[in-house]
Structures are given as C-alpha cells and as structure tokens.
Protein backbone atom coordinates (compact mmCIF):
# COMPACT_ATOMS: atom_id res chain seq x y z
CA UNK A 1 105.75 -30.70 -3.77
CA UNK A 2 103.04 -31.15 -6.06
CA UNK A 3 102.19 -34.41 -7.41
CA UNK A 4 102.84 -36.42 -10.52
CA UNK A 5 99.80 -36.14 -13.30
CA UNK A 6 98.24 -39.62 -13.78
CA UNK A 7 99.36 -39.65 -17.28
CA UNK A 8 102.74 -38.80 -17.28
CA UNK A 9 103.49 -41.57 -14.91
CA UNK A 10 101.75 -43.58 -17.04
CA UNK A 11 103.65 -42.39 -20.00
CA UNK A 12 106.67 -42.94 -18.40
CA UNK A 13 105.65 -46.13 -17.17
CA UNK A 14 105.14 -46.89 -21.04
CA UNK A 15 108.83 -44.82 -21.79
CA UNK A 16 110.36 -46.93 -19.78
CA UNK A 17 109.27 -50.36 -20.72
CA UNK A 18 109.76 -49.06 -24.40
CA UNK A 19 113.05 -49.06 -23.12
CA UNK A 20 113.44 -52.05 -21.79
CA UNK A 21 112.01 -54.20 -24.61
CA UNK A 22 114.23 -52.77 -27.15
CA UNK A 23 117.24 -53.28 -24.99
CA UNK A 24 116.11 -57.24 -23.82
CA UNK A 25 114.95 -57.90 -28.09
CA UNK A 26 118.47 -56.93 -28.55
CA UNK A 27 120.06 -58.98 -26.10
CA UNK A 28 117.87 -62.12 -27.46
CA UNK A 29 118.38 -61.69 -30.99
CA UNK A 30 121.12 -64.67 -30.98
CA UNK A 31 118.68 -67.07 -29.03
CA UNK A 32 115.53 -66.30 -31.10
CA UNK A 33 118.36 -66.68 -34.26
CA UNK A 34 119.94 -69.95 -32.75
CA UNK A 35 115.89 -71.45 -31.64
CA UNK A 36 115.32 -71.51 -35.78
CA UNK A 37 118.21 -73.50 -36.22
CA UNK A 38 117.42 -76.09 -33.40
CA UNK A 39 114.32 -76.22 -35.14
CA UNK A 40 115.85 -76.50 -38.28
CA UNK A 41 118.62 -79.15 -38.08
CA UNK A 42 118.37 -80.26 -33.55
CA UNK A 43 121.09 -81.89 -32.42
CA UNK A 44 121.92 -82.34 -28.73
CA UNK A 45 125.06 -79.90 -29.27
CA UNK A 46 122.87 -77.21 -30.48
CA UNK A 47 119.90 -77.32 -27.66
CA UNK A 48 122.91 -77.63 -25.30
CA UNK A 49 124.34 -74.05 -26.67
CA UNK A 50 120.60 -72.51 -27.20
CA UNK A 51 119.59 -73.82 -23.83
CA UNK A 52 123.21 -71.99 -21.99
CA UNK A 53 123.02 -69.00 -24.24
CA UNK A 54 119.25 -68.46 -23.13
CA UNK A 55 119.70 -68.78 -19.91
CA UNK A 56 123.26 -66.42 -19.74
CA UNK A 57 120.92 -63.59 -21.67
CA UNK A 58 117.86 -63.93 -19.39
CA UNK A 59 120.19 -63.42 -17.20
CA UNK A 60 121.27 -60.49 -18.33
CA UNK A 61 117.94 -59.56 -19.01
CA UNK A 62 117.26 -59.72 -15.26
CA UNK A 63 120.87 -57.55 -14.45
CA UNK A 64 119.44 -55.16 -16.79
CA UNK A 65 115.87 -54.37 -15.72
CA UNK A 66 117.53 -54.74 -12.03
CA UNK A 67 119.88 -51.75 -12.77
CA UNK A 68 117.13 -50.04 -14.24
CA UNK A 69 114.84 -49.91 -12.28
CA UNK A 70 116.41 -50.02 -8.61
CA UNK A 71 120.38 -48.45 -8.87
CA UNK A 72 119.58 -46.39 -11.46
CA UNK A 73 116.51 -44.19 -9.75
CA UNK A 74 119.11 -43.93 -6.70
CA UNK A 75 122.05 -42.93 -8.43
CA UNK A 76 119.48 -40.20 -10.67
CA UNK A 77 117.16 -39.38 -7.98
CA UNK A 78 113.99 -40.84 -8.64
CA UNK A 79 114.36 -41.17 -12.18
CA UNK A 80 114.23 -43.48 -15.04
CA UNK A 81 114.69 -42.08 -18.37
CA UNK A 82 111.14 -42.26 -18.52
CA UNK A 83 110.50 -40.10 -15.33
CA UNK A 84 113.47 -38.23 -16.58
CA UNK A 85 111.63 -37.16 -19.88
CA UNK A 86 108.16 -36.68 -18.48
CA UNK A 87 109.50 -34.37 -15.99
CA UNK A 88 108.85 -36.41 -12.71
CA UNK A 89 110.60 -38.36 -9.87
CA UNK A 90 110.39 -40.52 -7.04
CA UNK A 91 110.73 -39.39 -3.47
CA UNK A 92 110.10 -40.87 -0.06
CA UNK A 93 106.34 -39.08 1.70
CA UNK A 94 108.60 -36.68 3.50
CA UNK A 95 110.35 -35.17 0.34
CA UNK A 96 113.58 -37.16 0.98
CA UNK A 97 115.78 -38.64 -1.96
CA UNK A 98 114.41 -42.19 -2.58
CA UNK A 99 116.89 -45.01 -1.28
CA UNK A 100 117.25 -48.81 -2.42
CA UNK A 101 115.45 -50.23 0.19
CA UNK A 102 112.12 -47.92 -0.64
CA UNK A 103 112.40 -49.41 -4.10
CA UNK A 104 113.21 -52.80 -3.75
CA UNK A 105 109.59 -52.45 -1.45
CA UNK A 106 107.85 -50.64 -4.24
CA UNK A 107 109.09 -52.12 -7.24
CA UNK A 108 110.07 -56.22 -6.18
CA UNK A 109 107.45 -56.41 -3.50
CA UNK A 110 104.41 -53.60 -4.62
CA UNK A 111 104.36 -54.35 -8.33
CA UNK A 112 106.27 -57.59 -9.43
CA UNK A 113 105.17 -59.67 -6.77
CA UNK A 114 101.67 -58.73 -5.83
CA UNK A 115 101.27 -58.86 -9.63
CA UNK A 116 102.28 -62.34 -10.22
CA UNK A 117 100.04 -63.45 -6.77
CA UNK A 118 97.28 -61.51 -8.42
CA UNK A 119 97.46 -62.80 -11.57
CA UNK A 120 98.10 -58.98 -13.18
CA UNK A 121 94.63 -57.91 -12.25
CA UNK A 122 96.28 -55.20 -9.17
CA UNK A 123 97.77 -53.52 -12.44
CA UNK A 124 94.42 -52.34 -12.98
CA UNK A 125 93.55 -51.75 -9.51
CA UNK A 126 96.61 -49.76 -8.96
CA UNK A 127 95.56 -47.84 -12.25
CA UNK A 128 92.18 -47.08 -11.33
CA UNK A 129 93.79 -45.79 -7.60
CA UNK A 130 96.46 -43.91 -9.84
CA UNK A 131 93.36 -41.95 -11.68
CA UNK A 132 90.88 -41.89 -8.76
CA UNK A 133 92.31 -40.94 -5.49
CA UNK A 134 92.75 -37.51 -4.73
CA UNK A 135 96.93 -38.24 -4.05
CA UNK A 136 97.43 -40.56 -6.97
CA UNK A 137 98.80 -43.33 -4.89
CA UNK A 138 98.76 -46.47 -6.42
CA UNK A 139 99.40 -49.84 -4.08
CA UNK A 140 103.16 -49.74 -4.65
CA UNK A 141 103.33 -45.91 -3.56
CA UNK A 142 101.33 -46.47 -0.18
CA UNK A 143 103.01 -49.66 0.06
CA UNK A 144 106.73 -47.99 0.10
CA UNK A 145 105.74 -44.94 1.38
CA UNK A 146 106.72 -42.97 -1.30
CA UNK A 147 105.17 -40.52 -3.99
CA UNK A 148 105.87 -39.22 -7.47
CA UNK A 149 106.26 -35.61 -8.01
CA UNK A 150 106.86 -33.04 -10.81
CA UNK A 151 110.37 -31.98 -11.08
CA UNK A 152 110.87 -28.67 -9.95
C-alpha cells in the first residue's frame, strides 16, 4: 500500500470542510435571518424562538459533521467525499477496513480534542509531521493507528 501524498490529504482535508460549511451555512440561514430581526424589533418571544431554533440547528450541525466524518468513512471505506475525489482512504496500519472505534480515536480524540487543549497550534504540528516524516503520519494517524493510502 503506498501512502497518501501530503497534499491530497490536505486537499481533501480542505474538500471536505468545503463541504461541511456549505451544508452547516445552509442549515443556519433561518437563525442568522431570525438574529436580524431580534436585533431589529427583540421581544422575549422572539429570543425565545432564535435561542430554540439555534440550538435545534447546532444540533444538527453536530449530527451532520458526526455522520460525516465517523459513519460515513465506515460505511465507504475510508472515505469522505473528499478522500473519495482525491483518490485516497483510510485504513487501519495492517491494511484492514477502518472501523468506528479507530475513528472516533483519530478524529474526536487525535484532532478535535487535542486541538481545543492545544489551543489549534497541534494543527500545525500535525502539518509539519504530515510534510516531514518519511510515513506522513500526523498525531491523529499514530494516535489511531491508522494510515492514509492511495486508492488502488
């Protein structure tokens, strides 16, 4: 199995946040919409309704980059749409399928939370690792023992 170019997971990384953001700006186009009128005319009725409907479509929001980014690599094998179009895929270090459990560790644990404890700066620490090493491992990859690949 040869390994995943630098740039085309980071092009799909990119792909697939494109993604996302158009789908979540479409989901909150009510709330941004519904904000200007609080701000226009508030009454308690209306925060009430912003405040529900904001917190029903971030929820939503959350659903949605959930699905995306841990069901939906399981159910494709190791792809996004983004991985998908860039040709590449997720497996486990010993060539196996990738399964929920390797992705909830790569994606909840290696990236979202050491992220947030790291104030964003193991994005670019992961990048330069990505670019640098030999295997292309970023912290998430070693982390959840799996790899990217090219699809064959």
């Amino acid at each position: 199995m040869k390994r995943a170019r630098p740039r085309h997971r980071i092009m799909a990384f990119i792909f697939d946040w494109a993604i996302v953001f158009i789908i979540i700006s479409l989901m909150s186009f009510n709330v941004i919409w519904m904000a200007f009128g609080v701000a226009k005319e508030p009454t308690d009725e209306k925060i009430l309704s912003l405040t529900i409907y904001a917190l029903l479509t971030g929820g939503l929001g959350f659903i949605f980059i959930s699905l995306y980014f841990l069901v939906f690599p399981v159910l494709t094998k190791g792809q996004t749409f983004g991985k998908k179009f860039f040709k590449i895929r997720i497996v486990k270090n010993d060539g196996s399928n990738v399964d929920f459990s390797s992705l909830f560790i790569r994606e909840v644990i290696g990236k979202i939370l050491v992220d947030f404890t790291t104030l964003g700066l193991s994005v670019f620490a992961s990048g330069f690792s990505l670019c640098l090493q030999n295997d292309h491992a970023a912290f998430h990859d070693i982390l959840s023992s799996t790899m990217v690949v090219d699809v064959e």
